[in-house]
Structure formats: structure tokens, C-alpha cells
Protein backbone atom coordinates (compact mmCIF):
# COMPACT_ATOMS: atom_id res chain seq x y z
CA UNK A 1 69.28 -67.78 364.81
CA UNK A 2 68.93 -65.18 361.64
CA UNK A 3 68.87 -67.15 358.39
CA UNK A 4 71.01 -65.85 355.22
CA UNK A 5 68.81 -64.14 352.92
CA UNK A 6 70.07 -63.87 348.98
CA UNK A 7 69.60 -60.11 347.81
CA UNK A 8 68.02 -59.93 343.69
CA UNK A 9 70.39 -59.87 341.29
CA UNK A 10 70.37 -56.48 339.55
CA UNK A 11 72.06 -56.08 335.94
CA UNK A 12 75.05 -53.89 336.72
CA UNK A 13 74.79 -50.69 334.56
CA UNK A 14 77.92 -50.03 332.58
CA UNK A 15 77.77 -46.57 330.40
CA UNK A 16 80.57 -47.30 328.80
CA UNK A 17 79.35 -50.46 326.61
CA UNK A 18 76.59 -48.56 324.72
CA UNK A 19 74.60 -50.98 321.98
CA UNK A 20 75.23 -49.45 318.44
CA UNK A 21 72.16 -49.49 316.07
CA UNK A 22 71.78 -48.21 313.06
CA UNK A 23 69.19 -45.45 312.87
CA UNK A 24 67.83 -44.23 308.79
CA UNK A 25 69.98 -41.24 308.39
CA UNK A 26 68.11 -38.02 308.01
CA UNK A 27 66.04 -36.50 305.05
CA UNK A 28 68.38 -34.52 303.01
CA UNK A 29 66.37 -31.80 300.75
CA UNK A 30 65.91 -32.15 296.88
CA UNK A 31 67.37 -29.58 294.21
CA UNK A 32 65.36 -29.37 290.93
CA UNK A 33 67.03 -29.11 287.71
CA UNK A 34 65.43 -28.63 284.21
CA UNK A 35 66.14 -31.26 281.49
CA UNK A 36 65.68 -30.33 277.97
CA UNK A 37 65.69 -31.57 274.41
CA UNK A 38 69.00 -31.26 272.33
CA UNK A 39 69.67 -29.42 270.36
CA UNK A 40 66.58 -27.00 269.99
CA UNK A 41 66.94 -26.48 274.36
CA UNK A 42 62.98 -26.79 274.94
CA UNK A 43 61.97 -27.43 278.33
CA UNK A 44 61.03 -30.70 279.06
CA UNK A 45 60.08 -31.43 282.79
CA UNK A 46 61.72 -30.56 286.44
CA UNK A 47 63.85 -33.81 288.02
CA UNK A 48 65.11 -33.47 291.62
CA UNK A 49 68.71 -34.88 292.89
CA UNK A 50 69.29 -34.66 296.01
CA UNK A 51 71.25 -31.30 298.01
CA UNK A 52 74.02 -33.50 299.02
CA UNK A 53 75.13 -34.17 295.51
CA UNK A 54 73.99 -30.66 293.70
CA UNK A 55 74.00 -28.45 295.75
CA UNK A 56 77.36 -28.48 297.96
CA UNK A 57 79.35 -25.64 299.18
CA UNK A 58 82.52 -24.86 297.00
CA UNK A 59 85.60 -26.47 298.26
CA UNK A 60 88.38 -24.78 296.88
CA UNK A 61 91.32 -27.26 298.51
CA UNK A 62 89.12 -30.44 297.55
CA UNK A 63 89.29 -29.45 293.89
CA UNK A 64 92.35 -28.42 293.85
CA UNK A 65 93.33 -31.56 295.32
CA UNK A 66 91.56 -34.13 292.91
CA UNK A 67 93.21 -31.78 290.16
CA UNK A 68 96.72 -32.24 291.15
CA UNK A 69 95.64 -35.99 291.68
CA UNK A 70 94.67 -36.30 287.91
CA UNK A 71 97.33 -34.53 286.63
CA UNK A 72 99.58 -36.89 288.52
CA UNK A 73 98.25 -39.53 287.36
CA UNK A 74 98.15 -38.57 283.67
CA UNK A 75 102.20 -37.96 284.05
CA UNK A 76 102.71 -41.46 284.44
CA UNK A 77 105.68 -43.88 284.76
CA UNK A 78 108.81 -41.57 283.72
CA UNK A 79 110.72 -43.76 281.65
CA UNK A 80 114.51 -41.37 281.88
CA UNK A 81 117.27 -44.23 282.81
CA UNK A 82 120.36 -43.68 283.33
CA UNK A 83 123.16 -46.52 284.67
CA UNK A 84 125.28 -45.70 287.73
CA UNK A 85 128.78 -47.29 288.21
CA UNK A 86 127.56 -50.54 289.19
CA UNK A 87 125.71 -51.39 286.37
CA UNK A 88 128.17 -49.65 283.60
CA UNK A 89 129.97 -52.72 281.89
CA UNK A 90 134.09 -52.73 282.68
CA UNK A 91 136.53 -54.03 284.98
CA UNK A 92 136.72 -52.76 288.37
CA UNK A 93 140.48 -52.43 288.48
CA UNK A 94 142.17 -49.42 290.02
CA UNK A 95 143.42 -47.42 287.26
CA UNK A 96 146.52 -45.35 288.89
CA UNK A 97 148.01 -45.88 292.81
CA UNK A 98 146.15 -43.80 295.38
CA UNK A 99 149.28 -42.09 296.18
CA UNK A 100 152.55 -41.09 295.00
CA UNK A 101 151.58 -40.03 291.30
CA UNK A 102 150.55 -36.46 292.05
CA UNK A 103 147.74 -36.57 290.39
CA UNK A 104 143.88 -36.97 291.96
CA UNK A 105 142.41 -40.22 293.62
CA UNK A 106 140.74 -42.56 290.77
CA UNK A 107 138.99 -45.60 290.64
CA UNK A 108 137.97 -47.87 287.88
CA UNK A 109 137.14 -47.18 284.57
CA UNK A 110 133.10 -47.06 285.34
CA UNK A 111 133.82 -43.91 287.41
CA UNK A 112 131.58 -40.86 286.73
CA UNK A 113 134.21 -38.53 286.21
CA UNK A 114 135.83 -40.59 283.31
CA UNK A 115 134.06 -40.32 279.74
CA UNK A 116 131.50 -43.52 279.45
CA UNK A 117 131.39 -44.14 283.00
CA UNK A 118 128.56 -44.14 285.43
CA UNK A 119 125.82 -41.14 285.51
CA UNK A 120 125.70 -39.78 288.88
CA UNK A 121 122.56 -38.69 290.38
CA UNK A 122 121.17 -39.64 287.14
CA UNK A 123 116.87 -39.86 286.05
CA UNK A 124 115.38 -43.18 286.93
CA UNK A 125 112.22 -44.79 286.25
CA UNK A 126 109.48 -44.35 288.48
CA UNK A 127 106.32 -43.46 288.91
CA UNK A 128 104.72 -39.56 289.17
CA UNK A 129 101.46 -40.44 290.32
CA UNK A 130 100.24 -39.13 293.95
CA UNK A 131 97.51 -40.71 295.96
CA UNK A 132 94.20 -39.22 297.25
CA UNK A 133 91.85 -40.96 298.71
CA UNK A 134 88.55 -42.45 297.36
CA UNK A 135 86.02 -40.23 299.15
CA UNK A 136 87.79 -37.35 298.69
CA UNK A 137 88.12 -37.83 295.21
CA UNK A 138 84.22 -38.88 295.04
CA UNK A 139 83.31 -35.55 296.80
CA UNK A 140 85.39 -33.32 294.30
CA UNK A 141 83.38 -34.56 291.47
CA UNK A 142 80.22 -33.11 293.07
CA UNK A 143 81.50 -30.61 294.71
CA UNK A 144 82.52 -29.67 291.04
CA UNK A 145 78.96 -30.12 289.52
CA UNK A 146 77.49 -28.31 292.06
CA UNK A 147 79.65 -25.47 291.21
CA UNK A 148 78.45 -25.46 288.20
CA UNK A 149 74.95 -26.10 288.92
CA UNK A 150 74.58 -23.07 291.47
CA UNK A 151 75.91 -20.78 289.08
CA UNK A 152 73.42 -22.08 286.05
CA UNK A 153 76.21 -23.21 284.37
CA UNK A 154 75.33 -27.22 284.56
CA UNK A 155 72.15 -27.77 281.74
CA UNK A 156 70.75 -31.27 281.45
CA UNK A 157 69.53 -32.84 278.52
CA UNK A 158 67.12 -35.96 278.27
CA UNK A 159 69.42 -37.26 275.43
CA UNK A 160 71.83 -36.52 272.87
CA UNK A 161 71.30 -37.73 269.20
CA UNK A 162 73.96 -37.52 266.85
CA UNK A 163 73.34 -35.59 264.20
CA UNK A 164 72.75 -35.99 260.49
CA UNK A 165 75.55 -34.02 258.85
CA UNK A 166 78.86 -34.08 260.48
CA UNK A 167 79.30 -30.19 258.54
CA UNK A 168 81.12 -28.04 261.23
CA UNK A 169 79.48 -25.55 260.11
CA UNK A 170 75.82 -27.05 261.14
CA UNK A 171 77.18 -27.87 264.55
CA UNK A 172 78.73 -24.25 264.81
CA UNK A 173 74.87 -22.47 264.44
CA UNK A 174 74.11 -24.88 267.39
CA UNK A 175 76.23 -23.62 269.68
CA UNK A 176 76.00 -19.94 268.65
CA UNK A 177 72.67 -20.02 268.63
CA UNK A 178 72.20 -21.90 272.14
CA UNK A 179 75.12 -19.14 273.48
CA UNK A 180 77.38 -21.93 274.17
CA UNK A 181 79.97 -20.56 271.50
CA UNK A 182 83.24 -19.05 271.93
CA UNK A 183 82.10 -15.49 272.89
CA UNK A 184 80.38 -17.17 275.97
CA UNK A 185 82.99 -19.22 276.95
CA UNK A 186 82.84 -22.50 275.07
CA UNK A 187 81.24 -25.43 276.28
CA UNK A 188 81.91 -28.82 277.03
CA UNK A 189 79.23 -31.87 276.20
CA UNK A 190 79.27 -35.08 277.66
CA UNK A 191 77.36 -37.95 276.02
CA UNK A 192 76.76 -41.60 277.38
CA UNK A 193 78.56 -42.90 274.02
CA UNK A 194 80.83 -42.07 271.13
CA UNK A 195 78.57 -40.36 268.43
CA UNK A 196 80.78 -40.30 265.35
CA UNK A 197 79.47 -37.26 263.44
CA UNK A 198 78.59 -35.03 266.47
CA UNK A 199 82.52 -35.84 267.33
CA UNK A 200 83.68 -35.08 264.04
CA UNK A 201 81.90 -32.29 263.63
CA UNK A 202 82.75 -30.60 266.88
CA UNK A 203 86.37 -31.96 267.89
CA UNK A 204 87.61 -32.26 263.99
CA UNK A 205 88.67 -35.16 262.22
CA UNK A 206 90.49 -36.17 258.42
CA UNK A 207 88.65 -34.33 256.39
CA UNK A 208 87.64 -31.15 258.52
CA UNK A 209 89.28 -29.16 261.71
CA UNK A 210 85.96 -28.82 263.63
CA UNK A 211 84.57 -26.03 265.63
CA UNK A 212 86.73 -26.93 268.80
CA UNK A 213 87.19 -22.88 269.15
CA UNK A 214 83.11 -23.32 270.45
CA UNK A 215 83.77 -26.31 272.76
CA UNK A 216 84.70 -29.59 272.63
CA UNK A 217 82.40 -33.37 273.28
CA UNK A 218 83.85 -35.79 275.45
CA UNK A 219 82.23 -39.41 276.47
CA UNK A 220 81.38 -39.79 279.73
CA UNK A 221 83.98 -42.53 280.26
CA UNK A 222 86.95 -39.28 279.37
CA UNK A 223 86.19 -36.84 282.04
CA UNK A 224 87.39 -35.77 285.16
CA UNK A 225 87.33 -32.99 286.94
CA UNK A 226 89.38 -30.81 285.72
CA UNK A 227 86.91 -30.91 282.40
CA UNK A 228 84.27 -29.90 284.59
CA UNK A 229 85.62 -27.06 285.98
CA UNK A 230 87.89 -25.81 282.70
CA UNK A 231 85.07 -24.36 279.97
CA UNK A 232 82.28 -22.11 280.44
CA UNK A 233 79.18 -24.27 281.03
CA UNK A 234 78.78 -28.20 280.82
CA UNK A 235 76.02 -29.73 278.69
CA UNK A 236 75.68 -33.28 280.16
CA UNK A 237 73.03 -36.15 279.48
CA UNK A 238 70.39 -36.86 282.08
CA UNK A 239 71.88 -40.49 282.51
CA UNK A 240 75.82 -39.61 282.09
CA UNK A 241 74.84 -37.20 284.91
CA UNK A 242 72.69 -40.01 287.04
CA UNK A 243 75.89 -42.69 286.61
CA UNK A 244 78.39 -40.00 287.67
CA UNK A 245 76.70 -39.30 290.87
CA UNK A 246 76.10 -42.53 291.36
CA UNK A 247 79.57 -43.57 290.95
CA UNK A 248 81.19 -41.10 292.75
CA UNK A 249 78.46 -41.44 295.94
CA UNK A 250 81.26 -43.57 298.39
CA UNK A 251 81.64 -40.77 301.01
CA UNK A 252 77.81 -40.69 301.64
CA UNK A 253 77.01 -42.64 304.57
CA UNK A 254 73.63 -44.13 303.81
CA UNK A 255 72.90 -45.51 307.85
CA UNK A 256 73.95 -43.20 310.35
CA UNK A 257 75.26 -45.38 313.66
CA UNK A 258 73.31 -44.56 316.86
CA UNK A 259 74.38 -45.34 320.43
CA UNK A 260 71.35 -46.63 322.07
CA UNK A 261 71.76 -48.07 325.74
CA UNK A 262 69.65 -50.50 327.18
């Protein structure tokens, strides 16, 4: 009589239940940029940032995107109100029959044919801004500095001092002599803080206009794309530029997921 023999249990192979890892994502290649002293511009040392956040191709739809977005958002709550029939104070009585008068249909007093009635179609409040989302908006802002940085238009500085006389006319040698002036297309400087007399001196204030037909200084806190892209060049702080980039890094994917059966 044969005996029953149990066959080995083999682990059924399913491809479609993969085990996801997470794998170091791949070396992206360094840029190097030259930081220099403000204001004489002397060379100080090379600093490399990485291709993904200097060096990206020029997205023309992206920035225009994140530049409508701003603008959007600058526009605000619109405040018009008007009142429609309903909320126009009155009595809702019928002021003539519907018929046999000769005369057109009419209904109450808070109609918006009748002088102090109801507005119709009128403004009301709401709000202008549009939506974009995060990593789009993150990739703009690089995609914008790395416009400017291909075309040598981006210049780093280890740190901006304010200066000792808030004269425009000090300020205006600076950026004449650095060709950052109006005949080169004005600049724009960022800084890490407010610097009261570089401000004054170059945006204007009480006492003086400025030499805003050279460029304008913004803290980093006040720009946004659109400043990036608007002047000729951009003369930005080492660490302004290092906190930018860092906050606007949300569409990099630092682990890269990898299927990886067993």
C-alpha cells in the first residue's frame, strides 16, 4: 500500500507585491560660484551649490506661473460691496397691480430699476488670490536664480555692511563704479537684515530721494520672484542666498524609492 508523501512547501512568487526600499538618491554635480567682499567686489574664495538648485534649465511657464501667483496674491481681498434687493432696507409690498394699469410689471420698492433699490450684478467682496502649488512655487525660485546665475548675472557677496554715510551720492559711485548703475540695467541687493543707511541711501527716505534710478535694496524677507527676474543683475548675500535655497528645496526628493523583490 503507497503511503502519502507531503511535497516542501515553496514560497509562492508573486511579482506584483515588490518590497519598496529606499535607495540614497544619486550624486547630483556641484556649480561653483565666486563670493566677494562688498562693496570694493574683490574675490574672495570659490563655494559650490549644488546643479539642481543653480544650475536648472529655464522654465518659461513655471515663472510665469509663480508670477501670476504673486501678483494674485498681492491683489488681495477686494473690498467693492454692493447690496442686492434682499438686503436693501424697505417693505416688500407690491407697488402697482400686475395688470390692468398699462404700465410695466413692478415689484417692491427695493427693486433695481427704482432709484435706491438693489444693485444688480453688483461688486462683492472676495478674494483675488489663485493657488499654485508648493513645489512648483519652490522650483520657480531656483529656476529663477539659476537664470540669473548662467547668464553671470547672480554675484554673491560674503556680507553686506551698512555703510557709514547714508549720502546718495556715496552709494551712487558704488554702483557706477561696480557697473551695477542705471546704464547697465540697475541692480537689485538683497541683505539678511534692514541696514538703515544703506536703505536710505539707495531707496530714499525724509530727507533725501535716493539713487533708486541705479537699483533698489530689499531684505531678504521682501522678495519674490518677480524681483529676481525684474532688474539687471541681483547682488545677494552668501547666507540670504543659502536660506533661500534652503527654503524653497520641498520638490527635491532627498531618498529615491526602489522596488527591490525578494
Amino acid at each position: 500500500m503507497a503511503s502519502e508523501t507531503r511535497l516542501p512547501q515553496t514560497e509562492i512568487y508573486n511579482p506584483f507585491t515588490p518590497t519598496i526600499l529606499r535607495r540614497p538618491p544619486p550624486p547630483v554635480p556641484n556649480v561653483l560660484a565666486t563670493v566677494y567682499s562688498f562693496p570694493n567686489m574683490e574675490p574672495l574664495r570659490f563655494t559650490e551649490y549644488p546643479a539642481n538648485q543653480l544650475h536648472l534649465p529655464l522654465r518659461r511657464d513655471i515663472l510665469h506661473r509663480a508670477v501670476k501667483y504673486e501678483a494674485d496674491v498681492h491683489r488681495g481681498m477686494r473690498t467693492a460691496n454692493t447690496k442686492w434687493r434682499s438686503e436693501v432696507h424697505g417693505s416688500g409690498r407690491k407697488l402697482r397691480p400686475q395688470k390692468g394699469t398699462g404700465r410695466a410689471r413692478l415689484g417692491d420698492r427695493k427693486s433695481p430699476m427704482l432709484r435706491g433699490g438693489g444693485v444688480a450684478f453688483g461688486p462683492k467682496p472676495r478674494d483675488m488670490s489663485t493657488k499654485l502649488p508648493r513645489k512648483i512655487y519652490d522650483l520657480a525660485w531656483r529656476t529663477a536664480l539659476s537664470y540669473r546665475y548662467r547668464r553671470g548675472e547672480l554675484i554673491v557677496v560674503q556680507k553686506v555692511e551698512d555703510i557709514k554715510n547714508e549720502d546718495s551720492r556715496w552709494m551712487e559711485q558704488i554702483m557706477q563704479w561696480n557697473h551695477w548703475g542705471k546704464g547697465d540695467g540697475r541692480s537689485l541687493i538683497v541683505t539678511r537684515r534692514v541696514m538703515p543707511k544703506l536703505f536710505e541711501a539707495l531707496n530714499g527716505g525724509e530727507e533725501q530721494p535716493g539713487c533708486g534710478r541705479h537699483g533698489i535694496v530689499k531684505e531678504e524677507a521682501d522678495i519674490d520672484v518677480k524681483d529676481l527676474l525684474e532688474l539687471g543683475r541681483v547682488v545677494i548675500e552668501k547666507r540670504s542666498l543659502d536660506a533661500i535655497l534652503r527654503e524653497h528645496s520641498s520638490d527635491l526628493n532627498m531618498r529615491v524609492p526602489s522596488a527591490v523583490r525578494r
